[in-house]
N, C-alpha and C. Protein backbone atom coordinates (compact mmCIF):
# COMPACT_ATOMS: atom_id res chain seq x y z
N UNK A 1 -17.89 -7.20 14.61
CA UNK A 1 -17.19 -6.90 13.37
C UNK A 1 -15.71 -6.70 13.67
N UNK A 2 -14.72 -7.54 12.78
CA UNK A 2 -13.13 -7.02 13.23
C UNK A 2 -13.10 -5.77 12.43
N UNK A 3 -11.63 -5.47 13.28
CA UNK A 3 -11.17 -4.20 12.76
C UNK A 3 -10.65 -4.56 11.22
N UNK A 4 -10.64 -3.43 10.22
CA UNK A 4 -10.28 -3.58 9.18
C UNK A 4 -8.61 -2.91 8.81
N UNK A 5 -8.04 -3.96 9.03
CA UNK A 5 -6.08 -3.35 9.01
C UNK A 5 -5.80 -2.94 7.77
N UNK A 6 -6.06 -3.54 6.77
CA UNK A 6 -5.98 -3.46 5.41
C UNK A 6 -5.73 -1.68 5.14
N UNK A 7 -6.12 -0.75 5.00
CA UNK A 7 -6.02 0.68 4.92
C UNK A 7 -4.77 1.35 5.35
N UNK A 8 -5.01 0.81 7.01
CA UNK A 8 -3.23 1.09 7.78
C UNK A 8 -2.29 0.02 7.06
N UNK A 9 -2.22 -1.27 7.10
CA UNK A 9 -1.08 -1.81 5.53
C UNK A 9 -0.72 -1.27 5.02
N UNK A 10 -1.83 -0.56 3.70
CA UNK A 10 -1.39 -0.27 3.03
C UNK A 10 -0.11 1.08 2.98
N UNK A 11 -0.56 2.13 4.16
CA UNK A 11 -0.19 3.11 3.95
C UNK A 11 1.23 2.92 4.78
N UNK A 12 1.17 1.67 5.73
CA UNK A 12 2.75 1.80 6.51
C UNK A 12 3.58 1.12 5.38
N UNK A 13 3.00 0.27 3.94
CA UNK A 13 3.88 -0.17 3.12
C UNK A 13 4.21 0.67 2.47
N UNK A 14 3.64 1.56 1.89
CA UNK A 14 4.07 2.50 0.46
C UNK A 14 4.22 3.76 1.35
N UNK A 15 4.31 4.18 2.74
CA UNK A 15 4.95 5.41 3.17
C UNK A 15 6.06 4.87 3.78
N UNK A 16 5.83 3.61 4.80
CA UNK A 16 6.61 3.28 5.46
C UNK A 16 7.67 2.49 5.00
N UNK A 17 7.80 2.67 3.30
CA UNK A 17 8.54 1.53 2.67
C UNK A 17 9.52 2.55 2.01
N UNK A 18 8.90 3.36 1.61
CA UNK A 18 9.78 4.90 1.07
C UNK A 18 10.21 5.36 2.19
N UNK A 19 10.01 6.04 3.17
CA UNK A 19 10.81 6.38 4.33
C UNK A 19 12.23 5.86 4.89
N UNK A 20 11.87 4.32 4.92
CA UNK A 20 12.85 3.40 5.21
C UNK A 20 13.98 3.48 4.22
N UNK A 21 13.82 3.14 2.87
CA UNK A 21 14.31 3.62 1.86
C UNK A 21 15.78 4.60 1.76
N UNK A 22 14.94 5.93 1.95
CA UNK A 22 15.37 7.21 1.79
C UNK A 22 16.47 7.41 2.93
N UNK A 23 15.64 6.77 3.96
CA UNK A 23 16.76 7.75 5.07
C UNK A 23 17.78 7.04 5.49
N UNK A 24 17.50 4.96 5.20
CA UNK A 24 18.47 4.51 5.53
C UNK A 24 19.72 4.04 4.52
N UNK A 25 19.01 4.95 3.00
CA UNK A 25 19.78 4.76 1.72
C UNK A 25 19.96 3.42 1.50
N UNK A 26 18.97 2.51 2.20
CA UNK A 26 19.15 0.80 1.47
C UNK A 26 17.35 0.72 1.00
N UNK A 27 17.98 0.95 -0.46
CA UNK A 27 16.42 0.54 -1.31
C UNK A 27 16.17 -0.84 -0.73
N UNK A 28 16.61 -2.15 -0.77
CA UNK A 28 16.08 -2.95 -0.53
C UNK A 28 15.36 -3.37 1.17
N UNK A 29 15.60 -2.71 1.77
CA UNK A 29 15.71 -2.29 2.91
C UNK A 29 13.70 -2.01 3.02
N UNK A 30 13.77 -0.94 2.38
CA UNK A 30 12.70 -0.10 2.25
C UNK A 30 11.85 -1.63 1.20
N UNK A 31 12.44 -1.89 0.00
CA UNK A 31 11.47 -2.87 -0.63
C UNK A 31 11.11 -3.95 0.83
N UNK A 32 11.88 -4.57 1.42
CA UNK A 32 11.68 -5.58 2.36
C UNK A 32 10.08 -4.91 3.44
N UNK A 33 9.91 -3.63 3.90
CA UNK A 33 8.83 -2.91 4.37
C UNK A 33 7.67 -3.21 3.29
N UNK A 34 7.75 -2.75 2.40
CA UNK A 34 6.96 -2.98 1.29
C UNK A 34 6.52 -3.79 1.05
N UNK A 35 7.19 -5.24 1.03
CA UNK A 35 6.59 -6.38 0.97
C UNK A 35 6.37 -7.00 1.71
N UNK A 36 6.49 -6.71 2.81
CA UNK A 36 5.78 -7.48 4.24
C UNK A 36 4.71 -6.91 4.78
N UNK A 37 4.55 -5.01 3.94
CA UNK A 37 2.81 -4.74 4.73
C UNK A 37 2.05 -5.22 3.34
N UNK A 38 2.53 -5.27 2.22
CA UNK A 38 1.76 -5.84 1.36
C UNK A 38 1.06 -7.31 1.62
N UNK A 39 2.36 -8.02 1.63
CA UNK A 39 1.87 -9.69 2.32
C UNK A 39 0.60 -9.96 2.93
N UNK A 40 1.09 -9.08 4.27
CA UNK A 40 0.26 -9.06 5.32
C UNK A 40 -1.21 -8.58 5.05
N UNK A 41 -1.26 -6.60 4.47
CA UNK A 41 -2.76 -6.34 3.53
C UNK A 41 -3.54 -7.87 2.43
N UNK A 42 -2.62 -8.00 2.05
CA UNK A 42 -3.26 -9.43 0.76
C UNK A 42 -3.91 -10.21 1.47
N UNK A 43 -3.39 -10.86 2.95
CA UNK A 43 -4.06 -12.01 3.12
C UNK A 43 -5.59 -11.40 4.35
N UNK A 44 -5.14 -10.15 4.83
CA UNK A 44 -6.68 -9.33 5.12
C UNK A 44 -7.52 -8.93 4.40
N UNK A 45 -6.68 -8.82 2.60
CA UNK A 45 -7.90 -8.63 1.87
C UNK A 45 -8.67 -10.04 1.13
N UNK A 46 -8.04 -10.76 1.21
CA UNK A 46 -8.85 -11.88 1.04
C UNK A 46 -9.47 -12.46 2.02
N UNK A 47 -9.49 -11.92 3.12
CA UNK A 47 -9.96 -12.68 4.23
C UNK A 47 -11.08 -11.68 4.50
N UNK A 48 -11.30 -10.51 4.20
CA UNK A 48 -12.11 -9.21 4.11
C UNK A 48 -13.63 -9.42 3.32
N UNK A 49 -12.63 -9.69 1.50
CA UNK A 49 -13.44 -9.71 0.80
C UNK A 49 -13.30 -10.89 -0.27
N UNK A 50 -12.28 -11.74 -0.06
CA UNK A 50 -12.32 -13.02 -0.88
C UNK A 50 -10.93 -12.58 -2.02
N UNK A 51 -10.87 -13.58 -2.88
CA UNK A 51 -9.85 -13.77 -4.44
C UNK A 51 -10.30 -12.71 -4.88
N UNK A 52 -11.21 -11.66 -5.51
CA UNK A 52 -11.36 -11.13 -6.58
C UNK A 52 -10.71 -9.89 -6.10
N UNK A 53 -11.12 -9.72 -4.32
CA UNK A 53 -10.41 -8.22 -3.90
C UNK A 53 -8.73 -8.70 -3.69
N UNK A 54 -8.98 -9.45 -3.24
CA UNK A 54 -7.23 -9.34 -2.60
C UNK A 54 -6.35 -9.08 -3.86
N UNK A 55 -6.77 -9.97 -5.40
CA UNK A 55 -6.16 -9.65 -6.65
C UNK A 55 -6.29 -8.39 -7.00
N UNK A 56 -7.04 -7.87 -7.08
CA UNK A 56 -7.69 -6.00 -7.10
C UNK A 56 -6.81 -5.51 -6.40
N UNK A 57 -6.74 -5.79 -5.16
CA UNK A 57 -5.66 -4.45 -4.17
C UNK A 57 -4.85 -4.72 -4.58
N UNK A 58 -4.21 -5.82 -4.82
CA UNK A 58 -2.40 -6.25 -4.85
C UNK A 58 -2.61 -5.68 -5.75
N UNK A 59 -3.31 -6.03 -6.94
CA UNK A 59 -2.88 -5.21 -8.36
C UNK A 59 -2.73 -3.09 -7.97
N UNK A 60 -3.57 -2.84 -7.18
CA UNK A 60 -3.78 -1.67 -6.80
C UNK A 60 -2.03 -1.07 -6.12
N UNK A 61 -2.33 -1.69 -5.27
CA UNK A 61 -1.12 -1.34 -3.93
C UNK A 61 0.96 -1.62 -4.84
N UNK A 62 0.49 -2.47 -5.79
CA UNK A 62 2.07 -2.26 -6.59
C UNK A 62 1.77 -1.66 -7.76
N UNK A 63 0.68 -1.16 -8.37
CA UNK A 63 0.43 -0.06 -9.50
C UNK A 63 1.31 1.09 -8.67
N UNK A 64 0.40 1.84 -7.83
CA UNK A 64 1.27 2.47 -6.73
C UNK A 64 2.10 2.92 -6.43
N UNK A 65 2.78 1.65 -6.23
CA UNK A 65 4.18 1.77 -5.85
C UNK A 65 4.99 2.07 -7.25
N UNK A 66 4.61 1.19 -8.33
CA UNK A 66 5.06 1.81 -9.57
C UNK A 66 4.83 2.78 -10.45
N UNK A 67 3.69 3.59 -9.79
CA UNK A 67 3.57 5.03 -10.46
C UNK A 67 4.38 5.83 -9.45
N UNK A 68 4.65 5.80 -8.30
CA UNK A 68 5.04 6.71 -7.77
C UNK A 68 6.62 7.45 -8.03
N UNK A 69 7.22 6.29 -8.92
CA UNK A 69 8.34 6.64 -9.51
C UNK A 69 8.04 7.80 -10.53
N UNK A 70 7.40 7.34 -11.96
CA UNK A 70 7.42 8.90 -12.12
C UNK A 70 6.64 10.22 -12.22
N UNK A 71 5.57 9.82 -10.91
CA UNK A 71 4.92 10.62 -10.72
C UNK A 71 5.69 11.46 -9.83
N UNK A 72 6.78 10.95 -9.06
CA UNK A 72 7.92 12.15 -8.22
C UNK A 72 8.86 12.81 -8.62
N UNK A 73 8.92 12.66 -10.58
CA UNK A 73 9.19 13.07 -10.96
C UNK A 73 8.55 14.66 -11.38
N UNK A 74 7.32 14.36 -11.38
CA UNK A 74 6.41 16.23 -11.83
C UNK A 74 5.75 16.95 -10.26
N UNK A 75 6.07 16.11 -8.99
CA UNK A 75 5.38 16.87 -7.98
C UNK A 75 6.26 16.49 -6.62
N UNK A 76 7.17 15.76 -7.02
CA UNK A 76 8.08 15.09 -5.98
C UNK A 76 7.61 14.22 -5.21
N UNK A 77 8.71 13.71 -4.72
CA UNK A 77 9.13 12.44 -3.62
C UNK A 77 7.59 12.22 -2.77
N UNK A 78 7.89 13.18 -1.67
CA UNK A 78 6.78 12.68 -1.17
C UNK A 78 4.97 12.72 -1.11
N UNK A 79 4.97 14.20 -2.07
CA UNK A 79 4.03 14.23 -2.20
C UNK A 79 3.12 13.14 -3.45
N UNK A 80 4.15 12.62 -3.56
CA UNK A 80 3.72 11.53 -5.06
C UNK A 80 3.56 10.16 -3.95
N UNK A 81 4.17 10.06 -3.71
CA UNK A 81 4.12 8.73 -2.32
C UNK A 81 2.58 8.79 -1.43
N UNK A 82 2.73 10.19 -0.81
CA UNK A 82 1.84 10.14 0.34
C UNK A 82 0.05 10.28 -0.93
N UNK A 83 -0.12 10.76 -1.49
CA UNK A 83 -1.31 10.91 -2.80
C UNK A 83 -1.26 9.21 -2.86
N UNK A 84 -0.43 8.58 -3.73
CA UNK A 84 -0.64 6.98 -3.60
C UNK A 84 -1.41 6.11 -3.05
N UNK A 85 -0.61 6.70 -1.60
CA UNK A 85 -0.76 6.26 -0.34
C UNK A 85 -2.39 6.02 -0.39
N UNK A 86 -2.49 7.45 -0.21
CA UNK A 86 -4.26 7.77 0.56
C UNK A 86 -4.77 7.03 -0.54
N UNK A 87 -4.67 7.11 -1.89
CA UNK A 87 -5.66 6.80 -2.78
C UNK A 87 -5.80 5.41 -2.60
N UNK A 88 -4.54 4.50 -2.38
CA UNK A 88 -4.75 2.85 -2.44
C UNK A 88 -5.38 2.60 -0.97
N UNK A 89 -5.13 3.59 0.01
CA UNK A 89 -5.89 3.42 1.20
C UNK A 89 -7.54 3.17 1.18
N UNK A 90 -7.76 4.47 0.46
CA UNK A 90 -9.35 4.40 0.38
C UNK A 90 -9.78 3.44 -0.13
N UNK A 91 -9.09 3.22 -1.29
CA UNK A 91 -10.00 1.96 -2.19
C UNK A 91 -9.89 0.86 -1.31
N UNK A 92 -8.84 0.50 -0.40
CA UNK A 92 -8.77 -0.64 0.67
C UNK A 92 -10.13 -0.41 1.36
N UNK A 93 -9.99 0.53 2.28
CA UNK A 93 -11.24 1.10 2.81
C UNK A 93 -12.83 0.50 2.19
N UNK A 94 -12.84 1.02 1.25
CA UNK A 94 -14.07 1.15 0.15
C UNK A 94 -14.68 -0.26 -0.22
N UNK A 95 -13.54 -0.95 -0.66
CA UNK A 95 -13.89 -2.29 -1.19
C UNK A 95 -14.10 -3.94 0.07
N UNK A 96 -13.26 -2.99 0.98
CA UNK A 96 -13.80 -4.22 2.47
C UNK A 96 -14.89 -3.75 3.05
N UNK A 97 -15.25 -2.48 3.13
CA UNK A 97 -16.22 -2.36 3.98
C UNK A 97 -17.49 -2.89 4.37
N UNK A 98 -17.33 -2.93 5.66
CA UNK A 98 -18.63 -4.13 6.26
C UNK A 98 -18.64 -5.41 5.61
N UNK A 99 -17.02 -6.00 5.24
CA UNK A 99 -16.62 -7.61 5.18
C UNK A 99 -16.25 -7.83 6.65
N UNK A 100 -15.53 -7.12 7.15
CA UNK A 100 -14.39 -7.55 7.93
C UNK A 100 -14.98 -8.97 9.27
């Protein structure tokens, strides 16, 4: 059975994409992280679990990223990020398991 990367993706895109972000004050910087662990998760989740998941996570993994705006608005920055995080993790988790 391969390892399943998809989970770690997700979470080095939407933590490791905000981090980048923040500290090097170039949003696009941080988007460019973002869309290269996304890329990369998409084509493990179709290769995991086929078209129906990989459309599912992507839809999942940039919901995400677009709630986390103003959800850091009522609990902040990172704790709205890292919650995201785990949650689009698991469902990565959840929905490949025992494809890989």
């Amino acid at each position: 059975m391969a390892l399943n990367l998809s989970p770690v993706l997700t979470t080095v895109g939407l933590v490791g994409g905000y981090a980048v972000a923040r500290y090097s004050k170039k949003r696009a910087l941080g988007g460019v992280v973002l869309a290269a662990a996304g890329g990369v998760a998409a084509r493990e989740w179709h290769r995991e679990g086929g078209g129906p998941v990989a459309v599912g996570m992507t839809a999942a993994y940039l919901g995400a990223f677009g709630a986390a705006h103003p959800l850091a608005k009522k609990v902040g920055a990172w704790p709205a990020v890292l919650g995201l995080a785990t949650g689009v993790g698991v469902a990565s988790a959840v929905v490949t398991r025992g494809r890989g």
